[in-house]
PDB file of N, CA and C in Angstrom:
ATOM      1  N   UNK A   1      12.111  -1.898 -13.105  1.00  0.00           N
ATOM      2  CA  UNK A   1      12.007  -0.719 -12.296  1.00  0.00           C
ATOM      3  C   UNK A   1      11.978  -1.091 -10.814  1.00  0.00           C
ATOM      4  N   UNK A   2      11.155  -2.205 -10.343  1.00  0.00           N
ATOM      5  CA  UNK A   2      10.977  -2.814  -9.202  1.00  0.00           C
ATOM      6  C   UNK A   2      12.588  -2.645  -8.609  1.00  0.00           C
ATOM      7  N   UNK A   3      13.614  -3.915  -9.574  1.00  0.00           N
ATOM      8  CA  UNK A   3      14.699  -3.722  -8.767  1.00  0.00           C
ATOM      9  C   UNK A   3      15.190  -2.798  -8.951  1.00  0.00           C
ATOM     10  N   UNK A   4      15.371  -1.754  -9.604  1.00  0.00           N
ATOM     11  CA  UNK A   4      16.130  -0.921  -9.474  1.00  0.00           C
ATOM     12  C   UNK A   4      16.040   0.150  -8.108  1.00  0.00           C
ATOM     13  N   UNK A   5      14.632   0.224  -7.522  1.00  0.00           N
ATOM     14  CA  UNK A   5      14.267   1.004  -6.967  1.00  0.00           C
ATOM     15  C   UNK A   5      14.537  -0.100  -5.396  1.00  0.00           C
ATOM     16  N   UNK A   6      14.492  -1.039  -5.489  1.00  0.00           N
ATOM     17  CA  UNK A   6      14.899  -1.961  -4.486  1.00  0.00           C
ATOM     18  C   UNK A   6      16.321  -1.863  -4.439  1.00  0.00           C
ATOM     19  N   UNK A   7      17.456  -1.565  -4.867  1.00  0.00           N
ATOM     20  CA  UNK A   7      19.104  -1.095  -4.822  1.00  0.00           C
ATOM     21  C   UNK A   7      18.885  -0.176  -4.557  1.00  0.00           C
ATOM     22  N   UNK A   8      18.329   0.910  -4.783  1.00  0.00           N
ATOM     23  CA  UNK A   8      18.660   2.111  -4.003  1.00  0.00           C
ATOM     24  C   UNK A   8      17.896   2.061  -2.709  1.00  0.00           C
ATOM     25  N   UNK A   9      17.232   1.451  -2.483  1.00  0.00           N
ATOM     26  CA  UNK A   9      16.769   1.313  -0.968  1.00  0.00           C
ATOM     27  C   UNK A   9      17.768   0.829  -0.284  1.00  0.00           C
ATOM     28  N   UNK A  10      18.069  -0.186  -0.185  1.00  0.00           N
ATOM     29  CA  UNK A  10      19.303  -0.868   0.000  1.00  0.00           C
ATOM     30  C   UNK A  10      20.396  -0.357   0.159  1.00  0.00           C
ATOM     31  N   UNK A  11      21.518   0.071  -0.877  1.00  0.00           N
ATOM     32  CA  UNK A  11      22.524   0.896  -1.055  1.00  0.00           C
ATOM     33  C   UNK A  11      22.321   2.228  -0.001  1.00  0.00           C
ATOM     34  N   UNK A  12      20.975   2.755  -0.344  1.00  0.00           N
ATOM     35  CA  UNK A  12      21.185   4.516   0.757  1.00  0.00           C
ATOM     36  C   UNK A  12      20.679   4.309   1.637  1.00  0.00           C
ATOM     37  N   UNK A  13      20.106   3.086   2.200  1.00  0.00           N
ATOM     38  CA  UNK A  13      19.015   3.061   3.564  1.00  0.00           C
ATOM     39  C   UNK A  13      18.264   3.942   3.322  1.00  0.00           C
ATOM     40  N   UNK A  14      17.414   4.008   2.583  1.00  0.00           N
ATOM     41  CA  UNK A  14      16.076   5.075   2.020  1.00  0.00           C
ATOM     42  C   UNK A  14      14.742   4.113   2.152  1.00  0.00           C
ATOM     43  N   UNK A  15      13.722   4.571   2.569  1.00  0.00           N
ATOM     44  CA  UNK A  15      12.337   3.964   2.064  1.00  0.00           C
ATOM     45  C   UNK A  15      12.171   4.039   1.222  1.00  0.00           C
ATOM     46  N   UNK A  16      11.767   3.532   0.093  1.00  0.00           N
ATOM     47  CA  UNK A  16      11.004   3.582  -1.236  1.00  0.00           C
ATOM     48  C   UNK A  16       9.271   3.566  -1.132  1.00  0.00           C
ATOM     49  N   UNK A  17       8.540   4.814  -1.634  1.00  0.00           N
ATOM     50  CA  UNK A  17       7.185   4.449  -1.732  1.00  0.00           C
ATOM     51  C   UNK A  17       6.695   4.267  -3.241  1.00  0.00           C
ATOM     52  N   UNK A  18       6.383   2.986  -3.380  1.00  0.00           N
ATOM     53  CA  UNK A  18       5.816   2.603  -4.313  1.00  0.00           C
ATOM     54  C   UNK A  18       4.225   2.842  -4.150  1.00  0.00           C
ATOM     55  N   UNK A  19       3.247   3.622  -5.349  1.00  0.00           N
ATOM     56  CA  UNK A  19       1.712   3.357  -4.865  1.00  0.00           C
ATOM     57  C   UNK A  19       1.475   2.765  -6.140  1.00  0.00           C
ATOM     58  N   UNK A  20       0.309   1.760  -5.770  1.00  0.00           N
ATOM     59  CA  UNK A  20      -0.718   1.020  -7.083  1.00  0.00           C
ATOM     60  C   UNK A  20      -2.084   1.227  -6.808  1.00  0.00           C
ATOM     61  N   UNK A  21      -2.697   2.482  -7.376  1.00  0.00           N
ATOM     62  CA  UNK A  21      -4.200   2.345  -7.208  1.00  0.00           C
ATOM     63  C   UNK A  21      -4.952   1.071  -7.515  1.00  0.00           C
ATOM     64  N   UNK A  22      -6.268   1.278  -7.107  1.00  0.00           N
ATOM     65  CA  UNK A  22      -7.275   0.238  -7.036  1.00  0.00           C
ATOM     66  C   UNK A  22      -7.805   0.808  -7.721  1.00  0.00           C
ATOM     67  N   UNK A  23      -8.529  -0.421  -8.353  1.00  0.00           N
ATOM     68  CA  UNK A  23      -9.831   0.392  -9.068  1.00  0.00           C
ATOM     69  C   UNK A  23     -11.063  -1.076  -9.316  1.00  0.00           C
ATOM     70  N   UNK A  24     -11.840  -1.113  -9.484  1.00  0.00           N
ATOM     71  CA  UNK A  24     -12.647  -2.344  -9.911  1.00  0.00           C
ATOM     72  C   UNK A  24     -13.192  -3.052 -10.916  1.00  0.00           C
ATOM     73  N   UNK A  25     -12.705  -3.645 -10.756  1.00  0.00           N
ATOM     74  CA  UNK A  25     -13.110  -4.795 -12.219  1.00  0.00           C
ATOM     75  C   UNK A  25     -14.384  -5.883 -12.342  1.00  0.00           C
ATOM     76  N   UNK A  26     -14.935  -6.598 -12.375  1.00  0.00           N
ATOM     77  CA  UNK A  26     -16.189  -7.654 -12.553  1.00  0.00           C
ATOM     78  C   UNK A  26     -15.799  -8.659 -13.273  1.00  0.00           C
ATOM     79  N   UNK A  27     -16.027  -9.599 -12.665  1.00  0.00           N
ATOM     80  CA  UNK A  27     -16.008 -11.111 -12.582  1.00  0.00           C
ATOM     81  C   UNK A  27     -17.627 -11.788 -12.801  1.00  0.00           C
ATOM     82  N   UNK A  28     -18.452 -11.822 -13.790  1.00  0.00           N
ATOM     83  CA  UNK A  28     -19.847 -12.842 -13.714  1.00  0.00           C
ATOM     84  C   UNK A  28     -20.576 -11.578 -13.007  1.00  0.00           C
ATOM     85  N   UNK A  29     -20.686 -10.440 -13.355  1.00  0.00           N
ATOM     86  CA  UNK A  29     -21.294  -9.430 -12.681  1.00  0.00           C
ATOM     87  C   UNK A  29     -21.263  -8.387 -11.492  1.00  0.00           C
ATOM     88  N   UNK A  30     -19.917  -8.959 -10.544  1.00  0.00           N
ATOM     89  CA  UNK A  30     -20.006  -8.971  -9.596  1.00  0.00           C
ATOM     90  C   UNK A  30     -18.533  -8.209  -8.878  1.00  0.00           C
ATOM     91  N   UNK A  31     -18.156  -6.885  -8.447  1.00  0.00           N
ATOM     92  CA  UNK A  31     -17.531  -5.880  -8.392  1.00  0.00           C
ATOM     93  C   UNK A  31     -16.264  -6.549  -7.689  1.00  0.00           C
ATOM     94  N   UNK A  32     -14.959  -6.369  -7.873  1.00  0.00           N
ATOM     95  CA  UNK A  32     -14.145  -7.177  -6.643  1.00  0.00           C
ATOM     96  C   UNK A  32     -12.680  -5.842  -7.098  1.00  0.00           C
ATOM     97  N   UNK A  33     -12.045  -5.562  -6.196  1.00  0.00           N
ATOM     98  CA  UNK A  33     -11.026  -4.865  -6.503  1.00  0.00           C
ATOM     99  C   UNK A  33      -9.414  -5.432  -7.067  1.00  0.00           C
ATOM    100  N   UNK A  34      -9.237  -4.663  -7.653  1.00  0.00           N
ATOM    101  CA  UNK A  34      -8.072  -4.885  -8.397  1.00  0.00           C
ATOM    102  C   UNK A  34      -6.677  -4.061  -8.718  1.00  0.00           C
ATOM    103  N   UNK A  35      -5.401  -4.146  -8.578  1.00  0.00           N
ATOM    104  CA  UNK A  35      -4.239  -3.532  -8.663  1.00  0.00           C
ATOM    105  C   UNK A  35      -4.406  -3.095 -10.126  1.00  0.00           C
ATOM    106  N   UNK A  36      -4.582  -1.468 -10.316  1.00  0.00           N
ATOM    107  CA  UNK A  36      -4.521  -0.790 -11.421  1.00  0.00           C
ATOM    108  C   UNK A  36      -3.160  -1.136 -12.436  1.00  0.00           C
ATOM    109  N   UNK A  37      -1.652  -1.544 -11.914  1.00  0.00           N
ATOM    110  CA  UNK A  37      -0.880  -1.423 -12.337  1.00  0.00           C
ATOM    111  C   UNK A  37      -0.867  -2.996 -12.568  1.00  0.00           C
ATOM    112  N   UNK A  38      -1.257  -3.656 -12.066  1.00  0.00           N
ATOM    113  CA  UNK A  38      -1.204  -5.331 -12.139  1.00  0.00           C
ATOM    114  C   UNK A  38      -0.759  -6.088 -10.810  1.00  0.00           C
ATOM    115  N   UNK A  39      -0.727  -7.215 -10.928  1.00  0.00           N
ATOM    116  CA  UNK A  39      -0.485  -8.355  -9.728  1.00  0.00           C
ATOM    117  C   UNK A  39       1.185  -8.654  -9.720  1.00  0.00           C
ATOM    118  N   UNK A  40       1.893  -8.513 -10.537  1.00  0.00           N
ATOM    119  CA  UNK A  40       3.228  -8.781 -10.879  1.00  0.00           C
ATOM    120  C   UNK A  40       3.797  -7.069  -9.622  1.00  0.00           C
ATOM    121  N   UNK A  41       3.384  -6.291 -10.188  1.00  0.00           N
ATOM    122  CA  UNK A  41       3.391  -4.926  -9.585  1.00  0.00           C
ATOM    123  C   UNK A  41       3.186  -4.972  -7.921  1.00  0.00           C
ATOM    124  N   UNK A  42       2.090  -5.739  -7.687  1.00  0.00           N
ATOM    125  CA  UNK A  42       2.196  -5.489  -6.417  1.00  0.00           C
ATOM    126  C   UNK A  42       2.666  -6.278  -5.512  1.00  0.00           C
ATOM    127  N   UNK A  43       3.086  -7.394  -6.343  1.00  0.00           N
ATOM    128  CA  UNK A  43       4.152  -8.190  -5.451  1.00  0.00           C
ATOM    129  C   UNK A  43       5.296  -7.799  -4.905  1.00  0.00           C
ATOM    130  N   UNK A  44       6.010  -7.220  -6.035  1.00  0.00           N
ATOM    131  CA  UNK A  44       7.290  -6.245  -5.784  1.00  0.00           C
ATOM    132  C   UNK A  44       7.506  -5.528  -4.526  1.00  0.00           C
ATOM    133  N   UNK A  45       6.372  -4.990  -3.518  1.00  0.00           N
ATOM    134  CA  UNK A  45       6.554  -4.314  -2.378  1.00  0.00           C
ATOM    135  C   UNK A  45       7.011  -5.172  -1.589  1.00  0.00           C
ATOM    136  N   UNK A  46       7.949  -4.838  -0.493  1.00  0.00           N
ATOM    137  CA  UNK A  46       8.102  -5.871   1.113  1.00  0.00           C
ATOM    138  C   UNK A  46       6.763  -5.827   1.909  1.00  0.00           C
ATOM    139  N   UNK A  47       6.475  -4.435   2.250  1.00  0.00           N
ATOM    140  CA  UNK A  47       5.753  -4.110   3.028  1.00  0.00           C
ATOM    141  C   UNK A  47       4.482  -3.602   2.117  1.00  0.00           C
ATOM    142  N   UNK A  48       3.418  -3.692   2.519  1.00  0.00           N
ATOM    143  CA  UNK A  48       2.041  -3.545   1.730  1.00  0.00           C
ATOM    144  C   UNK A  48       0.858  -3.084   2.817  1.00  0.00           C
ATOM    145  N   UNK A  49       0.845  -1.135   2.867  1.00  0.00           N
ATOM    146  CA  UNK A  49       0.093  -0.710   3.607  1.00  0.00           C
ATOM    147  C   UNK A  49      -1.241  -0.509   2.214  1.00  0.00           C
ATOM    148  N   UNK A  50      -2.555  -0.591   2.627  1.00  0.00           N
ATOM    149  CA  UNK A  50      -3.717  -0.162   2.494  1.00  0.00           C
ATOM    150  C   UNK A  50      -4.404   1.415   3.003  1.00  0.00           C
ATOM    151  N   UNK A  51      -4.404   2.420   2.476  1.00  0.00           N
ATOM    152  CA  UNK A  51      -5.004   3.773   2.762  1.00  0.00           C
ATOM    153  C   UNK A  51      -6.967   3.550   2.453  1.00  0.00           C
ATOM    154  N   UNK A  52      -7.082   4.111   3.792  1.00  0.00           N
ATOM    155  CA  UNK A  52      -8.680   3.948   3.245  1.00  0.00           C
ATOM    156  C   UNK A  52      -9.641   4.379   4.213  1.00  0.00           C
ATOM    157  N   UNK A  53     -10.872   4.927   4.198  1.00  0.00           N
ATOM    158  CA  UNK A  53     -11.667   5.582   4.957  1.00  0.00           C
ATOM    159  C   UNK A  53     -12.900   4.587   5.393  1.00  0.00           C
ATOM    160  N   UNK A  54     -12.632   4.760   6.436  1.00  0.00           N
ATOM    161  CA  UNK A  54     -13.957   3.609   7.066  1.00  0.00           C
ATOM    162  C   UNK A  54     -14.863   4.664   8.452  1.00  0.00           C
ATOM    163  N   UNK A  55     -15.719   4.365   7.666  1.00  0.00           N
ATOM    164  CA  UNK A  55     -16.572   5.744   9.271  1.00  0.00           C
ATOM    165  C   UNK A  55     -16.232   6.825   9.182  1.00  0.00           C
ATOM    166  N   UNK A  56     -15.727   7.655   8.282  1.00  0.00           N
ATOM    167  CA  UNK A  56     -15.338   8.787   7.932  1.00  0.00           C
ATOM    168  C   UNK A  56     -13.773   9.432   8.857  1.00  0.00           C
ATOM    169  N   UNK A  57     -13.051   8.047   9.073  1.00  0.00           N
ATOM    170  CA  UNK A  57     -11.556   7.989   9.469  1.00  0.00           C
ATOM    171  C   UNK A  57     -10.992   7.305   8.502  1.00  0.00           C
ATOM    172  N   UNK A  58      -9.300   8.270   8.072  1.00  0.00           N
ATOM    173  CA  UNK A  58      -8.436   7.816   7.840  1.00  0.00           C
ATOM    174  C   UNK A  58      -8.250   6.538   8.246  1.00  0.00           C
ATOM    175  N   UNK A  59      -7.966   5.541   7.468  1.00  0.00           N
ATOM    176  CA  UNK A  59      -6.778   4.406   8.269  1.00  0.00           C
ATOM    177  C   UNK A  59      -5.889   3.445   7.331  1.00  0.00           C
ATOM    178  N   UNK A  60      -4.997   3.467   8.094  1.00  0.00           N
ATOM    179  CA  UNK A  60      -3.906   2.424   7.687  1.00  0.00           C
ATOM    180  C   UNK A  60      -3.886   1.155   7.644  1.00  0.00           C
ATOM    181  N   UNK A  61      -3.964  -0.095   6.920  1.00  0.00           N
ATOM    182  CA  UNK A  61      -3.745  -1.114   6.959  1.00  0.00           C
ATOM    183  C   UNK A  61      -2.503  -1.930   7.108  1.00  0.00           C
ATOM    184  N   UNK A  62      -1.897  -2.707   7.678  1.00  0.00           N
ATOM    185  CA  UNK A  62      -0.560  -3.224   7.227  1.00  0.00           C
ATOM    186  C   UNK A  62      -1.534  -4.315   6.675  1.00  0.00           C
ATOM    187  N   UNK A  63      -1.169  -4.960   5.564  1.00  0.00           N
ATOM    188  CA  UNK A  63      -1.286  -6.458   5.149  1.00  0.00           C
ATOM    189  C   UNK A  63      -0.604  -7.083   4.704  1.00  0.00           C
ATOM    190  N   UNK A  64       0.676  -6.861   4.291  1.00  0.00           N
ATOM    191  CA  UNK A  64       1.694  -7.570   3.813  1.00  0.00           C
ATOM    192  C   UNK A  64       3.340  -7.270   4.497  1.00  0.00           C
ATOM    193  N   UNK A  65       3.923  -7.759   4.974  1.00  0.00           N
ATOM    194  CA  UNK A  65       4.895  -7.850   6.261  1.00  0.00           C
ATOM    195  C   UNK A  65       5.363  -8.859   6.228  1.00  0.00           C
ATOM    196  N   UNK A  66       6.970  -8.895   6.375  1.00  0.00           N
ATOM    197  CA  UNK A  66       7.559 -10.262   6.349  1.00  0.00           C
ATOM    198  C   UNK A  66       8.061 -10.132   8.067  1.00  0.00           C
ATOM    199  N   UNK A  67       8.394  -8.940   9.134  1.00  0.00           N
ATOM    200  CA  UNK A  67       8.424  -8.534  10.157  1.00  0.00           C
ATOM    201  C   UNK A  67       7.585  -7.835  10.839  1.00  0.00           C
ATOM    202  N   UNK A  68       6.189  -7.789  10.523  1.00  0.00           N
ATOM    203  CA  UNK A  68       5.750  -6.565  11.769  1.00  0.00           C
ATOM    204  C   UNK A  68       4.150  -7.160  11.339  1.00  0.00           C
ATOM    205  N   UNK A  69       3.711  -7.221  12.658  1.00  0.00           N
ATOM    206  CA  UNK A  69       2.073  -8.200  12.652  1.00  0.00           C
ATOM    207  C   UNK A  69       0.852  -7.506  11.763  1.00  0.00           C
ATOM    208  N   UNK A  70      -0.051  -7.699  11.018  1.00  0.00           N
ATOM    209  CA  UNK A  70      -1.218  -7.286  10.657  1.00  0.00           C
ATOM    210  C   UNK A  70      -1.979  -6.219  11.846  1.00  0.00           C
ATOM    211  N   UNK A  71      -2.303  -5.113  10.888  1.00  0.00           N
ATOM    212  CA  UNK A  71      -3.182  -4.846  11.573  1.00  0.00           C
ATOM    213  C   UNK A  71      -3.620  -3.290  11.481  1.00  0.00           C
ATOM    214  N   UNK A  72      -4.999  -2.307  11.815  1.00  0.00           N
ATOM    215  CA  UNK A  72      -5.239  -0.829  11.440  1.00  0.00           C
ATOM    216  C   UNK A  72      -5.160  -0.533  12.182  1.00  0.00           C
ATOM    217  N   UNK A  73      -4.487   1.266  11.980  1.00  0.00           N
ATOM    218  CA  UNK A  73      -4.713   2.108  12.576  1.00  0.00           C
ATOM    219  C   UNK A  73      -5.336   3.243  12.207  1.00  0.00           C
ATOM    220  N   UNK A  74      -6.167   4.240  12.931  1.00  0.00           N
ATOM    221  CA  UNK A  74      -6.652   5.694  12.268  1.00  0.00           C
ATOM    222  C   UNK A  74      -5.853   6.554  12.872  1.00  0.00           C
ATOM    223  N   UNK A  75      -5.463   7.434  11.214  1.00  0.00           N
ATOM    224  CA  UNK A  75      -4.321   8.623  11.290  1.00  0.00           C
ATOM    225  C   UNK A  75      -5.288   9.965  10.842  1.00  0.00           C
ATOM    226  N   UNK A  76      -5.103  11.074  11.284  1.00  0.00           N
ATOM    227  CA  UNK A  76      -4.854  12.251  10.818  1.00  0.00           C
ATOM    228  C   UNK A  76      -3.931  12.971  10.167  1.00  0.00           C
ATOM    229  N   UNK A  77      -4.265  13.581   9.243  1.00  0.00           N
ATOM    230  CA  UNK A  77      -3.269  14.625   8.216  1.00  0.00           C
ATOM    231  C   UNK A  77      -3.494  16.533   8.553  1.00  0.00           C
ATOM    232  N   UNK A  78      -2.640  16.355   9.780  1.00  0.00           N
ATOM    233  CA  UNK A  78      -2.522  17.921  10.045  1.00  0.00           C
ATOM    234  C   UNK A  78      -1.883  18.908   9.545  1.00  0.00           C
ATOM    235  N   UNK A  79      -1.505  20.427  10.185  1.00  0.00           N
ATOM    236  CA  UNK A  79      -0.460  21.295   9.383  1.00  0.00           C
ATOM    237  C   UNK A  79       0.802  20.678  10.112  1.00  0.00           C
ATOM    238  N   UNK A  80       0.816  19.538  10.912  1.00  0.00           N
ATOM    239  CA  UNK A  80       2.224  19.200  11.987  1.00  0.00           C
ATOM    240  C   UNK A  80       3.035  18.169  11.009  1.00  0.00           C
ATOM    241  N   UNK A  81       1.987  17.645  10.161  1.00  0.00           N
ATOM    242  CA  UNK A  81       1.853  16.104   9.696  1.00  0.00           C
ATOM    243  C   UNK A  81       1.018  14.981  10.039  1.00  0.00           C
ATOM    244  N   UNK A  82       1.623  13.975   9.796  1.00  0.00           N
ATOM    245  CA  UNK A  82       0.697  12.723  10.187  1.00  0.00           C
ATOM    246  C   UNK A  82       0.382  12.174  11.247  1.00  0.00           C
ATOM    247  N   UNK A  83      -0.150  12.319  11.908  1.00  0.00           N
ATOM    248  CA  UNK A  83      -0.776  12.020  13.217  1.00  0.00           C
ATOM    249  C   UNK A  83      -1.523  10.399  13.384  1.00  0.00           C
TER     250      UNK A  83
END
């Protein structure tokens, strides 16, 4: 599915959004997060943003980028869009 959805990115100049929830698993007691769909799964992305609320803001993570540096931002979700 990965490649397939990677050719049509390609072929139409389209973004593809792939999502893999988190959820948490335990290791010796001890809570650590984990790709709901698996590790094979989330390799497959180029780009690998993080959604997540810190201080009661939206924000964006980049963490995975083969072109564009690490790093958050806080967005809003208006009636305009994404801010």
């Amino acid at each position: 599915m990965a490649q397939n959805l990677t050719n049509i990115a390609r072929d139409r100049s389209v973004a593809v959004v792939l999502i893999n929830q988190m959820t948490t698993a335990y290791q010796n007691g001890e809570p650590y997060l984990v790709a709901a769909l698996g590790e094979n799964w989330s390799h497959a992305a180029t780009n690998r943003v993080l959604l997540s609320w810190e201080d009661g803001y939206r924000c964006a993570s980049l963490q995975k980028s083969p072109n564009r540096p690490f790093g958050t931002v806080r967005y809003n979700v208006t009636q305009a869009g994404i801010r």
